[in-house]
Protein backbone atom coordinates (compact mmCIF):
# COMPACT_ATOMS: atom_id res chain seq x y z
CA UNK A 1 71.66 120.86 79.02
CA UNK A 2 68.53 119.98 77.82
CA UNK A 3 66.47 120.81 74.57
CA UNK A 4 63.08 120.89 76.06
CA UNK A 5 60.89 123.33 73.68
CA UNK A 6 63.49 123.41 71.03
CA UNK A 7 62.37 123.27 67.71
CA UNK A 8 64.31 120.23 65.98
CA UNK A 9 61.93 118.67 63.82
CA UNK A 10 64.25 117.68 60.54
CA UNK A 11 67.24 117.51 59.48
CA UNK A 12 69.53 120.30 58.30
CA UNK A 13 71.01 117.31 55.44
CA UNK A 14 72.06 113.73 55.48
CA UNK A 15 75.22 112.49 56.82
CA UNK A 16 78.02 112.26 54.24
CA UNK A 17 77.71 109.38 52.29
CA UNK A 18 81.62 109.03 51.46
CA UNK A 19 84.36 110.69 52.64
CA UNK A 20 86.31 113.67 51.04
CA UNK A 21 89.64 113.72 50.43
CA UNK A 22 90.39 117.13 50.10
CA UNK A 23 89.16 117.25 54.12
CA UNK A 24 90.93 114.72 55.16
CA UNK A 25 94.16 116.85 56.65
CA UNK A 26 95.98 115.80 59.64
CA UNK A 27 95.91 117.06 63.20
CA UNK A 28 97.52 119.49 65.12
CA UNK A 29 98.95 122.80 64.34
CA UNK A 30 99.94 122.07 60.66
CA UNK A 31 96.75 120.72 60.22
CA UNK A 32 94.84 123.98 61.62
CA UNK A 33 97.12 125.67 58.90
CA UNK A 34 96.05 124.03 56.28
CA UNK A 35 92.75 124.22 57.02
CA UNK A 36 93.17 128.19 57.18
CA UNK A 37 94.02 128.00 53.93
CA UNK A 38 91.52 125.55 52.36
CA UNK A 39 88.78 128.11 53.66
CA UNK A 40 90.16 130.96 52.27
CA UNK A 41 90.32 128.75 48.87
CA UNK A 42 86.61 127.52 49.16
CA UNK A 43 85.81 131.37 49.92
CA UNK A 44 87.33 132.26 46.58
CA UNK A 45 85.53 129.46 44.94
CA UNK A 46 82.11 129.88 46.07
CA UNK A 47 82.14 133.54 45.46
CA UNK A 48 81.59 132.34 41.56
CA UNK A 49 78.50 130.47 42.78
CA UNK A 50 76.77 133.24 44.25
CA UNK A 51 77.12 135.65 41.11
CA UNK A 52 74.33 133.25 39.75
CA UNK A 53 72.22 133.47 42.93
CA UNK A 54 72.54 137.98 42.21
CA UNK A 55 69.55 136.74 40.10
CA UNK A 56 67.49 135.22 42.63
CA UNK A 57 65.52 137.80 44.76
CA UNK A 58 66.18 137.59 48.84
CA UNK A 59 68.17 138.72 51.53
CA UNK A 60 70.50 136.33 52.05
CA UNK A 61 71.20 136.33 48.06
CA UNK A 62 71.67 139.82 48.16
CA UNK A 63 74.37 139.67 51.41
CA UNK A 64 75.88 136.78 48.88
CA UNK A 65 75.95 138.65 45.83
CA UNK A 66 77.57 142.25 47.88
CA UNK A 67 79.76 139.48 48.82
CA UNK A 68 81.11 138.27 45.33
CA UNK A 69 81.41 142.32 44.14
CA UNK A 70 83.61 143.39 46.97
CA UNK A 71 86.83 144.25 46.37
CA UNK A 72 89.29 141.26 47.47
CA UNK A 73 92.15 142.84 46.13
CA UNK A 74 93.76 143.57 49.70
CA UNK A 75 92.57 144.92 52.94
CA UNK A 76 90.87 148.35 53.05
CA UNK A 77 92.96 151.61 53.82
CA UNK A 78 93.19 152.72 57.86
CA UNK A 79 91.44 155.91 57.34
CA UNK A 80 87.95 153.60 56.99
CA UNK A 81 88.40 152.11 60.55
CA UNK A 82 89.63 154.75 62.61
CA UNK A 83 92.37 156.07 64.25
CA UNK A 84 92.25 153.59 67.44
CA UNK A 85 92.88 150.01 67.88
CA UNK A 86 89.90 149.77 69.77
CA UNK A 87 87.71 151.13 67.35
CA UNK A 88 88.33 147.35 65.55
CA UNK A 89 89.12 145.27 67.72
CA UNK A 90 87.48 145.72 71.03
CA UNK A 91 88.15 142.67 73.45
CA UNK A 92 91.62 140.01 73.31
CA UNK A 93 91.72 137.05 75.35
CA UNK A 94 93.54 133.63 75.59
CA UNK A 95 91.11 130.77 75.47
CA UNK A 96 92.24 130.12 79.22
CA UNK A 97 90.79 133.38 80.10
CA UNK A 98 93.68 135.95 80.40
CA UNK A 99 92.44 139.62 79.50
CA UNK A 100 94.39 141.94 77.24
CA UNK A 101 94.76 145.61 78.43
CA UNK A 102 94.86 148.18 76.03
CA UNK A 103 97.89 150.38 75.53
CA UNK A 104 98.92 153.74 74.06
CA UNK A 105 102.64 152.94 73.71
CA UNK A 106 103.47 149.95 71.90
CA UNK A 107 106.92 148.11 71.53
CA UNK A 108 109.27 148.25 69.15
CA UNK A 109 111.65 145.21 67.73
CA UNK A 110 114.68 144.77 69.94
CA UNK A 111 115.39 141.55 68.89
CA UNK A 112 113.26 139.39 70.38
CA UNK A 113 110.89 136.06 69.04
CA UNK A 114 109.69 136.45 66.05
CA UNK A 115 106.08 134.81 65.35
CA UNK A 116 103.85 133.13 63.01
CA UNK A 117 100.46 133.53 63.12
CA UNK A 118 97.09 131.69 61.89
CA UNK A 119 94.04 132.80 61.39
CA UNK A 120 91.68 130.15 61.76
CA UNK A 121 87.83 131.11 60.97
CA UNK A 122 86.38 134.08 58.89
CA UNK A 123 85.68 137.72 60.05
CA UNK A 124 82.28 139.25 60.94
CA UNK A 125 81.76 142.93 62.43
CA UNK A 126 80.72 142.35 65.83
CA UNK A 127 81.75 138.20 66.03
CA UNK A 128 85.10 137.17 67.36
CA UNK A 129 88.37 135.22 65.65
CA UNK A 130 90.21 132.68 66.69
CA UNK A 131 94.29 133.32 66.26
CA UNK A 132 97.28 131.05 67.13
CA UNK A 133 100.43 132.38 67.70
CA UNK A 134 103.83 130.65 67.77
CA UNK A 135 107.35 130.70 67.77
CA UNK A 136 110.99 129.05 68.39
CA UNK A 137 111.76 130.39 71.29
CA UNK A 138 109.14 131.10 74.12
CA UNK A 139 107.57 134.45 74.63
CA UNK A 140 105.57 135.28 77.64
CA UNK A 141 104.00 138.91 76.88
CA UNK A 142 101.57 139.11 73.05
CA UNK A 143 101.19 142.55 71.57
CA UNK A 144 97.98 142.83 69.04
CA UNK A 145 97.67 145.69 66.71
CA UNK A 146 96.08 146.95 63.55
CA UNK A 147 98.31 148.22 60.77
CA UNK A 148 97.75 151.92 60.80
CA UNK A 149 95.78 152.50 63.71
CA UNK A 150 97.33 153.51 67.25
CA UNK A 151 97.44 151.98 69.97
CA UNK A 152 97.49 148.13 70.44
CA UNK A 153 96.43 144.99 73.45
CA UNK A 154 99.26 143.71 75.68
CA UNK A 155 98.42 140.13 77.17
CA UNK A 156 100.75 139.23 79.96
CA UNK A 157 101.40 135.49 80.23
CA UNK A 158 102.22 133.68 83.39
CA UNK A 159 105.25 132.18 82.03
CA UNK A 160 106.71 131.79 79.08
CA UNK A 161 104.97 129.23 75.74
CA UNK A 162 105.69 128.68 72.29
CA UNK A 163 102.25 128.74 71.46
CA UNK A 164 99.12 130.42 72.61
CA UNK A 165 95.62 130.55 70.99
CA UNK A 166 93.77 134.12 71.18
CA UNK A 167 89.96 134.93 70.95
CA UNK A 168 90.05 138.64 69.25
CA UNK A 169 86.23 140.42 69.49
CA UNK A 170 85.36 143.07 66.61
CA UNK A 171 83.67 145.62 66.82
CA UNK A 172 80.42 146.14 65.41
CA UNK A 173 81.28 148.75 62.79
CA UNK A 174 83.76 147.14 61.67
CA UNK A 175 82.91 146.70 57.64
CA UNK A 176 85.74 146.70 55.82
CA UNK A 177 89.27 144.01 55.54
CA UNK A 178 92.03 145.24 57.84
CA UNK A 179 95.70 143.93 58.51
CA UNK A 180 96.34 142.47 62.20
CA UNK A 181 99.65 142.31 63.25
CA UNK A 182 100.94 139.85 66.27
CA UNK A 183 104.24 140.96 68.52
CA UNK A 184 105.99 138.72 70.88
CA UNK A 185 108.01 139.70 73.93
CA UNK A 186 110.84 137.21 75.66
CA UNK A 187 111.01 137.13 79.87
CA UNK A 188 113.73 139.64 79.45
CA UNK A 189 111.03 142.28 77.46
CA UNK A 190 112.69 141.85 74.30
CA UNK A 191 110.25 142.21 71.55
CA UNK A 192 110.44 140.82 68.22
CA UNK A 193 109.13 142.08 64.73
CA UNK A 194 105.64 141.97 64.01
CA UNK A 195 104.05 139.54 62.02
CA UNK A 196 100.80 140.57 59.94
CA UNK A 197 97.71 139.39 58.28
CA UNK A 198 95.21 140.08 56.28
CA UNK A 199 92.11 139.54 58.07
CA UNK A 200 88.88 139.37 55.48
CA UNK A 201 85.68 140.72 56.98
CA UNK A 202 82.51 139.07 55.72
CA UNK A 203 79.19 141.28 55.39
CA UNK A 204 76.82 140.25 58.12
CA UNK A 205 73.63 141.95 59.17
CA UNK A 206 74.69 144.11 62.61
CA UNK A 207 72.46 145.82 64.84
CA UNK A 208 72.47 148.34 67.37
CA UNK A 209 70.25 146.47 69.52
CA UNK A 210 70.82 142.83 69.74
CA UNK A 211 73.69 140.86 67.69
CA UNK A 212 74.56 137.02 68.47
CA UNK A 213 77.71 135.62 66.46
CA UNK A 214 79.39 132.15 66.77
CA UNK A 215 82.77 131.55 65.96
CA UNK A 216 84.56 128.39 65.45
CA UNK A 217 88.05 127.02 64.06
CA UNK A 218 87.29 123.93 62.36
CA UNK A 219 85.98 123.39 58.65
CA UNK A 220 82.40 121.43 60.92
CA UNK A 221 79.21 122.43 60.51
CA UNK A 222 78.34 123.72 63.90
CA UNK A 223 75.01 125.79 64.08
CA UNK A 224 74.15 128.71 66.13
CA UNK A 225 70.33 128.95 67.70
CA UNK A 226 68.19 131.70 69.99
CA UNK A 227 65.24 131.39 71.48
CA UNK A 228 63.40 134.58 71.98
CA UNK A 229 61.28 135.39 75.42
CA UNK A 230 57.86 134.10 73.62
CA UNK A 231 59.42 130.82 73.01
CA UNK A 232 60.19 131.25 69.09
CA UNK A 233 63.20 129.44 67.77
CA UNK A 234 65.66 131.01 65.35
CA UNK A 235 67.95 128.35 63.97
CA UNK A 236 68.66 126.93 60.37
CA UNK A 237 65.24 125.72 59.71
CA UNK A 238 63.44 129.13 61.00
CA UNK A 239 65.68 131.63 59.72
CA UNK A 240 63.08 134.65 60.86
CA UNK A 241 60.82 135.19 63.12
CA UNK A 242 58.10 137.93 63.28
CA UNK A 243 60.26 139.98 65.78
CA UNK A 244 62.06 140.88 63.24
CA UNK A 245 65.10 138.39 64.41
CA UNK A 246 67.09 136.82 61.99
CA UNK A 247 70.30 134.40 61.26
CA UNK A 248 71.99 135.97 57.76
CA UNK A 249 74.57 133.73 57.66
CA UNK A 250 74.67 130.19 58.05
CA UNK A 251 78.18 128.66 58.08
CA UNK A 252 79.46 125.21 55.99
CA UNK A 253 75.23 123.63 56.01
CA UNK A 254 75.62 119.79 55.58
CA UNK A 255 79.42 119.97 55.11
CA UNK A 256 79.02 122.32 52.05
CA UNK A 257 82.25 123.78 53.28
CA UNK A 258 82.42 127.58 52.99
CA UNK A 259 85.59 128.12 55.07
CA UNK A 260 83.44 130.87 56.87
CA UNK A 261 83.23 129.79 60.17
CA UNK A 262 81.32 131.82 61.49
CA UNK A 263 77.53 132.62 62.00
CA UNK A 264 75.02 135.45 63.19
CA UNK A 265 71.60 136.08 64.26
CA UNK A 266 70.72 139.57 64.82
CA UNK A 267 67.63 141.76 65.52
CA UNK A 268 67.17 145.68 64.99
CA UNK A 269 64.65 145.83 67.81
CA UNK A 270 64.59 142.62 69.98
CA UNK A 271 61.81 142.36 72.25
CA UNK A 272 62.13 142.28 76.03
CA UNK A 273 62.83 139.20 78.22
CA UNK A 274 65.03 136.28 78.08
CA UNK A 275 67.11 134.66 75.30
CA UNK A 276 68.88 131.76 75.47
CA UNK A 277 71.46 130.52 73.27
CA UNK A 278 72.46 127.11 72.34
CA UNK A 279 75.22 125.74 69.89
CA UNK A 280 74.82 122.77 68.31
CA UNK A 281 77.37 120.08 66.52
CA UNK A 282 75.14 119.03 63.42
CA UNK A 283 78.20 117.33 61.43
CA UNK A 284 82.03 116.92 62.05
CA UNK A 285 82.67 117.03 59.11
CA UNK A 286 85.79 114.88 59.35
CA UNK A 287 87.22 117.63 61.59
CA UNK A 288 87.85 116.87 65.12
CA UNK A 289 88.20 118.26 67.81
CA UNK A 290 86.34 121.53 67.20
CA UNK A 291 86.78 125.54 69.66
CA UNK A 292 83.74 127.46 69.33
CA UNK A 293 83.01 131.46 70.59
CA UNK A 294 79.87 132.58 70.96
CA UNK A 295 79.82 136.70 71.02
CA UNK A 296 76.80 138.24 72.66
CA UNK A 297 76.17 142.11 71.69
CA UNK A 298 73.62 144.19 73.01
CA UNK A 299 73.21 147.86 72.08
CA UNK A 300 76.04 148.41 70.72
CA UNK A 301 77.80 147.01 74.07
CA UNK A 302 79.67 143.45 74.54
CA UNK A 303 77.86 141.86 76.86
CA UNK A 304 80.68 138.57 76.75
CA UNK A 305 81.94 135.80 74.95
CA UNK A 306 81.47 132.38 75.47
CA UNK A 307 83.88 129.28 74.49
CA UNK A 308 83.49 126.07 74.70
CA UNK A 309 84.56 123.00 72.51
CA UNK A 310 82.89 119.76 70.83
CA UNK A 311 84.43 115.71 70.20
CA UNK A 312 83.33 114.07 67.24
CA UNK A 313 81.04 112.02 69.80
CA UNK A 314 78.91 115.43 70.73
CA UNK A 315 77.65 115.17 66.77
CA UNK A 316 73.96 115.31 66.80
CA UNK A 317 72.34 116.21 63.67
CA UNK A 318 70.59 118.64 65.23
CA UNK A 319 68.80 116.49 68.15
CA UNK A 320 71.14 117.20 71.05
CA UNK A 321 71.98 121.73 70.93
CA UNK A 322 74.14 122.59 73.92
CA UNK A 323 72.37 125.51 76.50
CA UNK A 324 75.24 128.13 76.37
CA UNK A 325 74.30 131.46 78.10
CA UNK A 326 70.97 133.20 78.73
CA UNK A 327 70.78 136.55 78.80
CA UNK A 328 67.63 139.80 78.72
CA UNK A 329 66.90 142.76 77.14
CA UNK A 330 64.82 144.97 79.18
């Protein structure tokens, strides 16, 4: 698409000037995994870093500083989330498109494949996660639950895989750590056990009225922008705008990697008219190829998501955003 009236005057930072090592991982699954877990690291790590910012007045300081005094000692307890498995997660998917369907009865292990699972971006109410599931042997039906809720998501796959990526959608009031937990049923409808993880929810501003989250699973810095019906840009360098729109959380800026993954722009009263989103791939980051989700709320209802990918040759520096979906308010 083009970037006619987008506001890209600047840039976000300067292109590395020598490589990392820590970054440079290799390809493929293993790869994604270890990535997973370098994020969670840096997440630990910069949470130090913003105890010095509690000083510093500001929104965004104070989002980083609630941050660094949460409790990261393990997930919260069930009774904070609700009793259904809808009331977290609200919307499963494989990145090819095929829907999950909510169930009341769930399976049980009969021996079937076990899993492994990998979470591979951060957690924000309302903003969606990327998860890979595998195993030995091939599966061909994934079961999604949440420890301690009822209920779970049954994807049905047109034949059997040892490996499937899923796009899971939160809700919006979703503001506290939970435990996911991946199933896997065989062509014969055995299930195995399930595998769980601890999925770490990230405090985001999240309105009833208009919410726009990107997603992605790569340690890149890939940058989420809106512009509002009277032509106003909100991106990384216009973080506001007198509508009362604003992006709260800007994901990995300049390679600083946060492990995050994630971004959001919300308002608490968006004006009427048109939006239109873009994505764009400032820096790679040394990470290639990269999945992104875009996750479009709008009072308090999911209008869609919206996946796409980026090469390391779609890097930009912020002079080439893709158009991803337009939407109104009324």
């Amino acid at each position: 698409m083009g970037n006619a009236g987008l506001v890209t005057n600047g840039w976000k930072g300067n292109p590395m000037e020598e490589e990392r090592d820590e970054w440079k991982i290799p390809g493929g699954l293993d790869g994604r995994r270890e990535r997973a877990k370098m994020g969670r690291s840096m997440r630990s790590r910069v949470s130090s870093v913003f105890l010095v910012g509690c000083l510093l007045p500001g929104l965004i300081v104070s989002l980083a500083c609630s941050n660094n005094n949460r409790d990261r000692s393990g997930p919260a307890t069930p009774q904070s989330l609700g009793t259904q498995v809808d009331d977290v997660i609200v919307q499963v998917a494989t990145l090819t498109g095929i829907m999950a369907v909510r169930k009341d009865t769930c399976p049980v292990d009969s021996g079937g494949p076990d899993v492994m699972t990998t979470i591979l971006s951060g957690a924000i109410a309302g903003g969606t996660i990327q998860v890979t599931v595998e195993s030995t042997s091939a599966f061909q039906t994934i079961i999604v639950v949440v420890q301690g809720l009822d209920g779970c998501w049954e994807i049905m796959l047109p034949q059997g895989v040892t490996i499937e990526d899923l796009l899971v959608t939160l809700d919006q009031d979703v503001d506290q750590d939970f435990v996911i937990g991946l199933q896997a049923g065989d062509t014969a409808g055995d299930f195995g056990g399930i595998d769980s993880s601890d999925v770490m929810v990230e405090p985001v501003l999240v309105s009833a009225d208009v919410q726009v989250s990107l997603s992605f699973d790569q340690d890149t810095d890939v940058d989420l922008r809106v512009i509002e019906p009277d032509g106003t840009e909100i991106f990384y360098g216009n973080r506001t705008s007198s509508s009362g729109g604003m992006l709260d959380l800007d994901s990995n800026p300049a390679c600083t990697i946060d492990g995050i993954n994630q971004e959001n722009i919300a308002w608490d009263s968006a004006p009427s008219g048109e939006y239109i989103v873009f994505v764009d791939y400032f820096e790679a980051c040394l990470m290639d190829p990269v999945v992104f989700t875009v996750t479009i709320f709008s009072n308090g209802q999911l209008l869609g998501t919206f996946t796409d990918s980026f090469v390391q040759s779609d890097e930009s520096f912020g002079n080439m955003p893709r158009e991803i979906t337009r939407f109104t308010v009324p």
